[in-house]
C-alpha atoms as a PDB file:
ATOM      1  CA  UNK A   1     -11.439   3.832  20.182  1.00  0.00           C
ATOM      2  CA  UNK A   2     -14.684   2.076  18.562  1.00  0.00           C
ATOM      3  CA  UNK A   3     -15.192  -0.860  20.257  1.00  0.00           C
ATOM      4  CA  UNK A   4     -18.346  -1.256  19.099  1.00  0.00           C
ATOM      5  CA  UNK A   5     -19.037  -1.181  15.417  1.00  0.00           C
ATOM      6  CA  UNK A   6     -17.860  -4.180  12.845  1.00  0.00           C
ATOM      7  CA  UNK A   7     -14.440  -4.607  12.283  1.00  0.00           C
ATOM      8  CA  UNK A   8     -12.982  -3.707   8.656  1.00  0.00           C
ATOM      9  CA  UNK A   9     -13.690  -5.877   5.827  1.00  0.00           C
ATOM     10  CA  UNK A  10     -11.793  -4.058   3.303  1.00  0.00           C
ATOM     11  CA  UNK A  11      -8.992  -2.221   3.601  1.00  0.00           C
ATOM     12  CA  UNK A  12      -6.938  -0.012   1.091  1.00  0.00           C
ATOM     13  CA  UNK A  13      -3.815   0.592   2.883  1.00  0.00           C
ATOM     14  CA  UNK A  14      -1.956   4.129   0.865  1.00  0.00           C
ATOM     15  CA  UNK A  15       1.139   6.221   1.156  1.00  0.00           C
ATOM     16  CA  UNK A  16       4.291   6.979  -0.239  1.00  0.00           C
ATOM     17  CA  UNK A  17       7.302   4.412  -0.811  1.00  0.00           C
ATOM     18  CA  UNK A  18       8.657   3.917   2.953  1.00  0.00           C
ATOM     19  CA  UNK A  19       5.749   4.821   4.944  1.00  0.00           C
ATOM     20  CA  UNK A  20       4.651   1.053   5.693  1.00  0.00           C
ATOM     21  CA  UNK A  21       2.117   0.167   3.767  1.00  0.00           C
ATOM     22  CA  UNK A  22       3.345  -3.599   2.873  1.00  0.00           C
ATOM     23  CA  UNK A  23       4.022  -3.403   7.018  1.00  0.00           C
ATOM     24  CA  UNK A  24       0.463  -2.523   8.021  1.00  0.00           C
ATOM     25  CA  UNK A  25      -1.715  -4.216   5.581  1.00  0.00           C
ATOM     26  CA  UNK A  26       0.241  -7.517   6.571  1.00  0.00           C
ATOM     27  CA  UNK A  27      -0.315  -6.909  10.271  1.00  0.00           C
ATOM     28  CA  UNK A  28      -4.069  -5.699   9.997  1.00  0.00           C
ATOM     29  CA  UNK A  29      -4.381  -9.073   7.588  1.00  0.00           C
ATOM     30  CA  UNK A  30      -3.055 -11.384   9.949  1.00  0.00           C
ATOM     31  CA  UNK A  31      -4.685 -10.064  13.081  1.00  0.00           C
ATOM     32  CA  UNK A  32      -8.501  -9.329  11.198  1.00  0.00           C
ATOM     33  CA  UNK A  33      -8.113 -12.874   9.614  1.00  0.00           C
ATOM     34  CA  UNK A  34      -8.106 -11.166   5.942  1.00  0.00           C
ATOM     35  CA  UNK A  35      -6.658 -11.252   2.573  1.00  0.00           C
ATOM     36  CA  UNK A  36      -3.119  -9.213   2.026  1.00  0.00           C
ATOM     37  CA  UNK A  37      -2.711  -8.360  -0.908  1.00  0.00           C
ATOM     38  CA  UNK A  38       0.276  -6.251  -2.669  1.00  0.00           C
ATOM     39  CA  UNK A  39      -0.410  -3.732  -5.530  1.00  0.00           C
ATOM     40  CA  UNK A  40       3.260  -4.038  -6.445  1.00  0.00           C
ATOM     41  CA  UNK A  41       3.557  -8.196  -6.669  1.00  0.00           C
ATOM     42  CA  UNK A  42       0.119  -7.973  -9.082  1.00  0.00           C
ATOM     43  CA  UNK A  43       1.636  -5.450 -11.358  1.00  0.00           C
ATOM     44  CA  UNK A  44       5.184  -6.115 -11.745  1.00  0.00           C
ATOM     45  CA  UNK A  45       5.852  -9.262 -13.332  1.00  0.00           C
ATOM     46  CA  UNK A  46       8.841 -11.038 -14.296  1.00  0.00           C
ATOM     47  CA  UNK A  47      11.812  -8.885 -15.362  1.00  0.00           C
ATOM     48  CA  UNK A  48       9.711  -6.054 -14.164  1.00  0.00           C
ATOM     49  CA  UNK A  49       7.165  -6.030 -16.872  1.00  0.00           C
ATOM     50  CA  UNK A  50       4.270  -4.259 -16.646  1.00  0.00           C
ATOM     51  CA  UNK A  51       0.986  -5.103 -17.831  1.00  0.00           C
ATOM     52  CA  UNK A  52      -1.366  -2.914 -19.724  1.00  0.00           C
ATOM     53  CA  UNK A  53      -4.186  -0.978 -17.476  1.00  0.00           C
ATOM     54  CA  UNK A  54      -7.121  -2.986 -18.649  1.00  0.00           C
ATOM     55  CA  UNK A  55      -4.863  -6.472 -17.644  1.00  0.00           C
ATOM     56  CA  UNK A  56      -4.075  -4.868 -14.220  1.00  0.00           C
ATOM     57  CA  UNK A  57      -7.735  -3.885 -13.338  1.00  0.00           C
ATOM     58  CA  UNK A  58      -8.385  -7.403 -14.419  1.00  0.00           C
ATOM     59  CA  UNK A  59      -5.928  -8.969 -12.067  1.00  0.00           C
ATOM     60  CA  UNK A  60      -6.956  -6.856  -8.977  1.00  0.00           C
ATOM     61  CA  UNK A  61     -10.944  -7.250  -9.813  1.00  0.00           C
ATOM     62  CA  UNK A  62     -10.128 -11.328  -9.456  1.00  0.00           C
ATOM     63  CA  UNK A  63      -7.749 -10.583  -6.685  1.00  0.00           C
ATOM     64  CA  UNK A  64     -10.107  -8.770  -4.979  1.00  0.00           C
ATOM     65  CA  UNK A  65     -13.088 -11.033  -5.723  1.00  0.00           C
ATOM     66  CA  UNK A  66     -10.745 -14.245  -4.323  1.00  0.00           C
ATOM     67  CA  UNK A  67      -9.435 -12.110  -1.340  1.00  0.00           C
ATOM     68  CA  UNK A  68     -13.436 -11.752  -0.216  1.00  0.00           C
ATOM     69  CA  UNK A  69     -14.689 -15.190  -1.103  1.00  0.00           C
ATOM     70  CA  UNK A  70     -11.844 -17.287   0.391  1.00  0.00           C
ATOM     71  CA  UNK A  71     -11.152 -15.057   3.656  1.00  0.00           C
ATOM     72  CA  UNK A  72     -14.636 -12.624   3.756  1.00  0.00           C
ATOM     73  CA  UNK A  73     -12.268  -9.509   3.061  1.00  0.00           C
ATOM     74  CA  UNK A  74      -8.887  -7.804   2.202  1.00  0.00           C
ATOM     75  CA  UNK A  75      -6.135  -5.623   3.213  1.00  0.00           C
ATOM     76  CA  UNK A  76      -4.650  -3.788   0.100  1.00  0.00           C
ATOM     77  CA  UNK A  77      -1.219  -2.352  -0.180  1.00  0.00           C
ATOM     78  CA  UNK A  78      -0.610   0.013  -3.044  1.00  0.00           C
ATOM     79  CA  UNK A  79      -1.062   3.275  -4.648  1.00  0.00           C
ATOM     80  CA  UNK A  80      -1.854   2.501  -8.210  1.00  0.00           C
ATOM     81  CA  UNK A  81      -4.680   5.173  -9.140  1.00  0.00           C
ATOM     82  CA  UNK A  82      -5.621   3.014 -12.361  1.00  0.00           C
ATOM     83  CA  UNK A  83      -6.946   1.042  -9.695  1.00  0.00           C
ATOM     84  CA  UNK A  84      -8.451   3.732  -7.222  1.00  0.00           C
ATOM     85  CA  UNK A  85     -11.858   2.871  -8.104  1.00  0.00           C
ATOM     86  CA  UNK A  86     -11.265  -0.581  -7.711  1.00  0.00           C
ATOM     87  CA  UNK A  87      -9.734  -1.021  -4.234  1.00  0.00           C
ATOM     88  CA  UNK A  88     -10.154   2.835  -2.318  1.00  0.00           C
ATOM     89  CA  UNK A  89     -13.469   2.629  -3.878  1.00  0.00           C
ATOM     90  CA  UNK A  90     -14.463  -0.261  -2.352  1.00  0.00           C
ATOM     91  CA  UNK A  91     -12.645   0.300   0.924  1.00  0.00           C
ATOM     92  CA  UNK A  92     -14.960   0.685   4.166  1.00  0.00           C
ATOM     93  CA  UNK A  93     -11.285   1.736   5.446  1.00  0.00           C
ATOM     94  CA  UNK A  94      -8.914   3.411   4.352  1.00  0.00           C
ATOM     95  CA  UNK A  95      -5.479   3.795   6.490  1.00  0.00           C
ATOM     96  CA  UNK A  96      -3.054   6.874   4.663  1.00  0.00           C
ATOM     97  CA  UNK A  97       0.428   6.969   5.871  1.00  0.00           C
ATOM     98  CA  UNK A  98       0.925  10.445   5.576  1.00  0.00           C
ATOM     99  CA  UNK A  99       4.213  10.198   6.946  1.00  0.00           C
ATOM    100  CA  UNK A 100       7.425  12.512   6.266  1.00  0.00           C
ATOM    101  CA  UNK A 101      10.277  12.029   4.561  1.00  0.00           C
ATOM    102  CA  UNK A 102      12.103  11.943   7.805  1.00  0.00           C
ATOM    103  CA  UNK A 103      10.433   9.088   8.169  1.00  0.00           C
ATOM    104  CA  UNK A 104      10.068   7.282   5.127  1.00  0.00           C
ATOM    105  CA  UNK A 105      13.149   8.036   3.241  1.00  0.00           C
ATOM    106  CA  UNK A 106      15.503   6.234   5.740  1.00  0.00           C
ATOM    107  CA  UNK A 107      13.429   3.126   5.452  1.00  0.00           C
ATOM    108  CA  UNK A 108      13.610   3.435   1.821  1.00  0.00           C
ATOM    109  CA  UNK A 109      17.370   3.465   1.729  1.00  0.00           C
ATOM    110  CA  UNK A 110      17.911   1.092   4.029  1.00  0.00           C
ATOM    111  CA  UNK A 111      15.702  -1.170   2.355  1.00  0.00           C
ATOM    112  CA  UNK A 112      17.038  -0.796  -1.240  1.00  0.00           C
ATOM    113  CA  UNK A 113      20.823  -1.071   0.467  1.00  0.00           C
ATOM    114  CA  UNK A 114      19.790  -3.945   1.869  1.00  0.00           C
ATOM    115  CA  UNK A 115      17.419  -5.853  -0.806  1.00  0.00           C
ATOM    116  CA  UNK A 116      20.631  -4.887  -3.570  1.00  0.00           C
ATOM    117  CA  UNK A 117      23.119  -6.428  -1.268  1.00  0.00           C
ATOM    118  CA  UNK A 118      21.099  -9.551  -0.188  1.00  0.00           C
ATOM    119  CA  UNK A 119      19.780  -9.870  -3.637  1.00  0.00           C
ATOM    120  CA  UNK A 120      16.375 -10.336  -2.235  1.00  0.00           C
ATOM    121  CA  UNK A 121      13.360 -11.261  -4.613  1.00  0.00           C
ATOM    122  CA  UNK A 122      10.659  -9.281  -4.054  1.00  0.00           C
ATOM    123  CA  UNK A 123       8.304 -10.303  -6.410  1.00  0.00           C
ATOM    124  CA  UNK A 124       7.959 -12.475  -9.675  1.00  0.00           C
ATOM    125  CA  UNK A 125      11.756 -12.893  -9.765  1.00  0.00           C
ATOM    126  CA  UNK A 126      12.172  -9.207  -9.557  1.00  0.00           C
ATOM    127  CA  UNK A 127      15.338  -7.765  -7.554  1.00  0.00           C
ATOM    128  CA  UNK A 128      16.752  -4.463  -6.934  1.00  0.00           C
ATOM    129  CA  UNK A 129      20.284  -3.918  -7.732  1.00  0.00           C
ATOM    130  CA  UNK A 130      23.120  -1.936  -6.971  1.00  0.00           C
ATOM    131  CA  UNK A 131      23.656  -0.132 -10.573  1.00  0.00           C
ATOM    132  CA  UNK A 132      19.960   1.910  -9.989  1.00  0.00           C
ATOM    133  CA  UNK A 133      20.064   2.314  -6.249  1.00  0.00           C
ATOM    134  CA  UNK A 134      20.623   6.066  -7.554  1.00  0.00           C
ATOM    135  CA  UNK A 135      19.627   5.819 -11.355  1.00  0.00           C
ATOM    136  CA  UNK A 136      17.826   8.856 -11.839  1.00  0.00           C
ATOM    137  CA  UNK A 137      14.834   6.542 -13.674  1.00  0.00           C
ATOM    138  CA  UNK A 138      15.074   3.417 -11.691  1.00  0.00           C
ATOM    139  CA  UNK A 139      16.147   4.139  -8.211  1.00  0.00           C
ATOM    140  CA  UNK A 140      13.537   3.453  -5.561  1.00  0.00           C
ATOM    141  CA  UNK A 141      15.593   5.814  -3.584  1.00  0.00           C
ATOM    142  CA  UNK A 142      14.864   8.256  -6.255  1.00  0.00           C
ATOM    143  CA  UNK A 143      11.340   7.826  -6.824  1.00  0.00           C
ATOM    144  CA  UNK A 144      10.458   7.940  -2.777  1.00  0.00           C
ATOM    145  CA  UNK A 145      11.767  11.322  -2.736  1.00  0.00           C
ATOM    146  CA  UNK A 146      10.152  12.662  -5.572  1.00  0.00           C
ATOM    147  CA  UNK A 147       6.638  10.530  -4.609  1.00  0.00           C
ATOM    148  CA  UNK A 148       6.276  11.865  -1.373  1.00  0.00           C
ATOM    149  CA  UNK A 149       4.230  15.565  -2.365  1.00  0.00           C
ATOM    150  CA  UNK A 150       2.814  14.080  -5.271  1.00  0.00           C
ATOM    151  CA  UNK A 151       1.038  11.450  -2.950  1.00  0.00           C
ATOM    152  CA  UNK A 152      -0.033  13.704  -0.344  1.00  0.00           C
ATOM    153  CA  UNK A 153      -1.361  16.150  -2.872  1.00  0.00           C
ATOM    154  CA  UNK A 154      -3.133  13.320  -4.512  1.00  0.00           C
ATOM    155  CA  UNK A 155      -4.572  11.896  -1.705  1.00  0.00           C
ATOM    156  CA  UNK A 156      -5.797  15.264  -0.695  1.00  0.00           C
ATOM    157  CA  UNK A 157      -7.532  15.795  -3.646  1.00  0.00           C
ATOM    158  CA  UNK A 158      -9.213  12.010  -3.204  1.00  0.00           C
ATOM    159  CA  UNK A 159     -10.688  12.512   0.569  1.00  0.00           C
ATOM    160  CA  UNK A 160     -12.806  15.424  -1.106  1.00  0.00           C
ATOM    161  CA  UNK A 161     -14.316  12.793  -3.891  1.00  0.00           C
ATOM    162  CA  UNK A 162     -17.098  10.446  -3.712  1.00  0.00           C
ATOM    163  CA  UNK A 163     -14.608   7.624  -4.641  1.00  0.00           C
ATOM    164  CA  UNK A 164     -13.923   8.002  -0.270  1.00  0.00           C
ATOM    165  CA  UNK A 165     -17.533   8.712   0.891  1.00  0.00           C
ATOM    166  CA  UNK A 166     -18.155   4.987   2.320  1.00  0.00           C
ATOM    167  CA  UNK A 167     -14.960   4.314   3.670  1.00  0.00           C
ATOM    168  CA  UNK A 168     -13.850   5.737   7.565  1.00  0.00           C
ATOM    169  CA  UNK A 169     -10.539   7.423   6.689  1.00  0.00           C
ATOM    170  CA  UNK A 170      -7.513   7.256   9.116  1.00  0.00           C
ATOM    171  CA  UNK A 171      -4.804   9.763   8.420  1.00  0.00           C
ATOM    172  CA  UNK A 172      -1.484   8.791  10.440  1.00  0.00           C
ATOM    173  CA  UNK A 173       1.360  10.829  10.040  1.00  0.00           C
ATOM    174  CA  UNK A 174       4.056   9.355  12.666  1.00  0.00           C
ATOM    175  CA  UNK A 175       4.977   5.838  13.356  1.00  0.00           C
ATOM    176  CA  UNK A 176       3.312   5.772  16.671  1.00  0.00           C
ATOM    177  CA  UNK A 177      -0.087   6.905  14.807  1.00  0.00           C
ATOM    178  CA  UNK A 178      -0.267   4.523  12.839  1.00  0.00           C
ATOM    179  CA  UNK A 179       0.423   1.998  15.648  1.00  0.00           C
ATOM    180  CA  UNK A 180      -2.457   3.500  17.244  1.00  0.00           C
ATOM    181  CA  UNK A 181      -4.587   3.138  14.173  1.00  0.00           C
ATOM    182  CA  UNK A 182      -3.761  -0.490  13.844  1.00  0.00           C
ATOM    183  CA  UNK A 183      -4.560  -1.313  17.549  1.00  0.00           C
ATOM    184  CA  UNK A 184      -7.853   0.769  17.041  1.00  0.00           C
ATOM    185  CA  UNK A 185      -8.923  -1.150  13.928  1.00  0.00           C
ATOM    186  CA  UNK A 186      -8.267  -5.006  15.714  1.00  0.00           C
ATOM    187  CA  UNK A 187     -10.583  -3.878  18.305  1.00  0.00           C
ATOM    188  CA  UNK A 188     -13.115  -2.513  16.402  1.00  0.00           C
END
């Protein structure tokens, strides 16, 4: 455990649907005293609209640029690669959730059961609903499961690019990793 360099300023937090990313970019947030932010609530709007790539970059740039001149840094939850450059490359940390599906895809279902059933907003209005639980094109159950190589593969392909070079990399791939991880980064 470093106990003696700075503690993260910026942190991209990446990993397939289920593996806790929302979860641990909260937690490091609260406990570092930095920005969350959520890749998801910036680029789904109302009624699930998206916006085009050059409005998203535009959003996360100001998001970003808030995030470090209100609270001195950020902790980033989200996968988008139009925005790779943006928030991994910026990262001095970046925490990947390499988790199974083992582990992921029972949190996934159990989330979308219970989001559909308690109607829960997740962002902009947006709710998940019982018709696409298993829609072959909407279904967040459905999209975890066929996420989870192309992620990892990916990812894989990003640690060997100089889009990672500045950031420490911590590659968890079991809950009680990335409990370790999280504990490791507070105390840096």
């Amino acid at each position: 455990m470093n106990t003696t360099g700075p503690a993260p300023r910026r942190i991209a937090v990446i990993g397939p649907p289920g593996s806790g990313k929302s979860t641990t970019a909260t937690a490091l947030a609260d406990r570092l005293g930095l920005a969350h932010l959520e890749l998801d609530e910036l680029f789904h709007g109302p009624d699930w609209a998206e916006p085009t790539t050059q409005e998203f970059r535009q959003t996360v740039m100001e998001a970003l640029g808030s995030a470090e001149a209100d609270r001195g840094g950020w902790a980033v939850a989200g996968n988008y690669v139009m925005v790779a450059d943006l928030v991994q490359g910026r990262a001095d940390t970046i925490v990947w959730l390499d988790l199974a599906r083992r582990h992921t895809m029972p949190r996934v279902v159990k989330r979308t059961l219970r989001r559909a059933a308690f109607r829960e907003e997740l962002w902009n209005g947006n709710r998940e609903r019982w018709r696409d639980a298993l829609h072959p094109h909407r279904s967040m159950i459905v999209e975890a499961w066929k996420a989870q190589p192309k992620h990892r593969a990916r990812y894989d392909d990003l640690s060997e690019t100089p889009l990672w070079a500045n950031a420490t990399v911590h590659r968890v791939s079991t809950p009680a990793d990335v409990d370790a991880v999280t504990e490791q980064l507070v105390s840096s």
